[in-house]
C-alpha atoms as a PDB file:
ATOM      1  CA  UNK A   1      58.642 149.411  31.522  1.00  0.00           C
ATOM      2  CA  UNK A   2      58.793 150.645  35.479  1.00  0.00           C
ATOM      3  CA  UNK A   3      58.322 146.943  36.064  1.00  0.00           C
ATOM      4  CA  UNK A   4      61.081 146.089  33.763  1.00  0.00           C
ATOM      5  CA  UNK A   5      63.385 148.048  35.416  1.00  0.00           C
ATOM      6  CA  UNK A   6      62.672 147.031  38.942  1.00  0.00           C
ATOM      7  CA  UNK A   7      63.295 143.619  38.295  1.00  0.00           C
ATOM      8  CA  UNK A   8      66.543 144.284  36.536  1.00  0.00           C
ATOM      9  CA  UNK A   9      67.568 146.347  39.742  1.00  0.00           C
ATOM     10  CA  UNK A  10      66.050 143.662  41.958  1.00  0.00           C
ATOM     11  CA  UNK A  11      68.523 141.230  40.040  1.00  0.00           C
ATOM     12  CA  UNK A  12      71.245 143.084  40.229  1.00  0.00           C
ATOM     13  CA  UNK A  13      71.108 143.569  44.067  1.00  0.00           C
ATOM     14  CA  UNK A  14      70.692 139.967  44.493  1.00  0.00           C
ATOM     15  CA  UNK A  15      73.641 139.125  42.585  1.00  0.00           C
ATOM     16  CA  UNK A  16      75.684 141.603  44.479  1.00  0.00           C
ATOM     17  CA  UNK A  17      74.870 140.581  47.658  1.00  0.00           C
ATOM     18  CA  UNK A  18      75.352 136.821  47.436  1.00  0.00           C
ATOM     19  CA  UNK A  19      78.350 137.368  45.566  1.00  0.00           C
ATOM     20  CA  UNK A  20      79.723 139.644  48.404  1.00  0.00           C
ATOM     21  CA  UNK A  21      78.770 136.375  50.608  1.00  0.00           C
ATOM     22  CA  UNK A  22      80.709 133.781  48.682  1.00  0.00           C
ATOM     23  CA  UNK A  23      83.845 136.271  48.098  1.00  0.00           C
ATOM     24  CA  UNK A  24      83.456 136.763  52.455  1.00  0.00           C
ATOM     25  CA  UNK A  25      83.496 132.715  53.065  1.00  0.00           C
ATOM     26  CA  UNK A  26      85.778 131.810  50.541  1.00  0.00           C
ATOM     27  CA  UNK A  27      88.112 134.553  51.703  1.00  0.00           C
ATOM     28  CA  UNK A  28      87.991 133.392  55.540  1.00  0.00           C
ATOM     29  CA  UNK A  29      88.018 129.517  54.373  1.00  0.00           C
ATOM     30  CA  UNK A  30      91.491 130.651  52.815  1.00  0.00           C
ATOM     31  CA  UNK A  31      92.535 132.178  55.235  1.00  0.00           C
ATOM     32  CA  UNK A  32      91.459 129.286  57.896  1.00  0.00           C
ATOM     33  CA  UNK A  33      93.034 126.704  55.236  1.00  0.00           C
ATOM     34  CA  UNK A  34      96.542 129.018  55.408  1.00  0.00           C
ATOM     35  CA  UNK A  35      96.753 129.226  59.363  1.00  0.00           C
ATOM     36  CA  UNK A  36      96.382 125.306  59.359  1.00  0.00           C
ATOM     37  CA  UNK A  37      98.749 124.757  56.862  1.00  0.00           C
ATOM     38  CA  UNK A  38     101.419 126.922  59.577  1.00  0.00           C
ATOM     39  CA  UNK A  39     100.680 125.191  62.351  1.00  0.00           C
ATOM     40  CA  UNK A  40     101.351 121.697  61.008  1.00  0.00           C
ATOM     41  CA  UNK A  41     104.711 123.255  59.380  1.00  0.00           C
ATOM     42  CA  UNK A  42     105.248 124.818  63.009  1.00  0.00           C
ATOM     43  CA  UNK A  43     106.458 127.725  61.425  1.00  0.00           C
ATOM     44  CA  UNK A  44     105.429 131.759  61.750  1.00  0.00           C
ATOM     45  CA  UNK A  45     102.252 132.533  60.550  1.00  0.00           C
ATOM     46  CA  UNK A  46     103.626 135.575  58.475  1.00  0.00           C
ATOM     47  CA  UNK A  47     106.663 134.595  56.627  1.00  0.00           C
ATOM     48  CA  UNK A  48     106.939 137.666  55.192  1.00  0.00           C
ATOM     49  CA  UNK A  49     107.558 139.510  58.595  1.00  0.00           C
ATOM     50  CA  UNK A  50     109.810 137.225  59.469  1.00  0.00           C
ATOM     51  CA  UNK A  51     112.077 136.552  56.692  1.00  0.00           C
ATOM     52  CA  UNK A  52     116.045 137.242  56.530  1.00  0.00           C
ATOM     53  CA  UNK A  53     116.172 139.993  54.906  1.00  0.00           C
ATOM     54  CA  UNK A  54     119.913 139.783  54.311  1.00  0.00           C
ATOM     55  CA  UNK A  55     119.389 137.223  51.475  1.00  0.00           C
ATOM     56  CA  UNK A  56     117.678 140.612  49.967  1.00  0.00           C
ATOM     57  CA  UNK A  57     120.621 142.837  49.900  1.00  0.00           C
ATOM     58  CA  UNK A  58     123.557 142.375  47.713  1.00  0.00           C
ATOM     59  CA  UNK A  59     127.108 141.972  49.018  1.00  0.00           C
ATOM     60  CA  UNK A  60     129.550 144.381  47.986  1.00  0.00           C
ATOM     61  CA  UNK A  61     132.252 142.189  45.890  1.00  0.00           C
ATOM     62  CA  UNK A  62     135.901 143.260  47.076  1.00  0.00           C
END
């Protein structure tokens, strides 16, 4: 039963650790694939940072 439970463990761990590999690489391929994509728009990296924020405020109407 000791046995048993070691290997589950053992499993477990393994499955944890390459999955915290794959979520690592995919995550920085992204994030390569999304810096490319900017340069060949030549535009900011964050658009966020740099977006007009008046188009977010309401004008008052008169």
């Amino acid at each position: 039963m000791m046995l048993l439970s070691l290997h589950i463990v053992s499993i477990a761990a393994l499955i944890a650790i390459s999955g915290g590999i794959a979520y690592s690489l995919g995550k920085n391929e992204g994030i390569r694939i999304t810096r490319l994509h900017y340069e060949e728009l030549d535009e900011p990296q964050d658009p966020i940072a740099h977006a007009d924020t008046k188009s977010f405020h309401a004008e008052p109407s008169s």
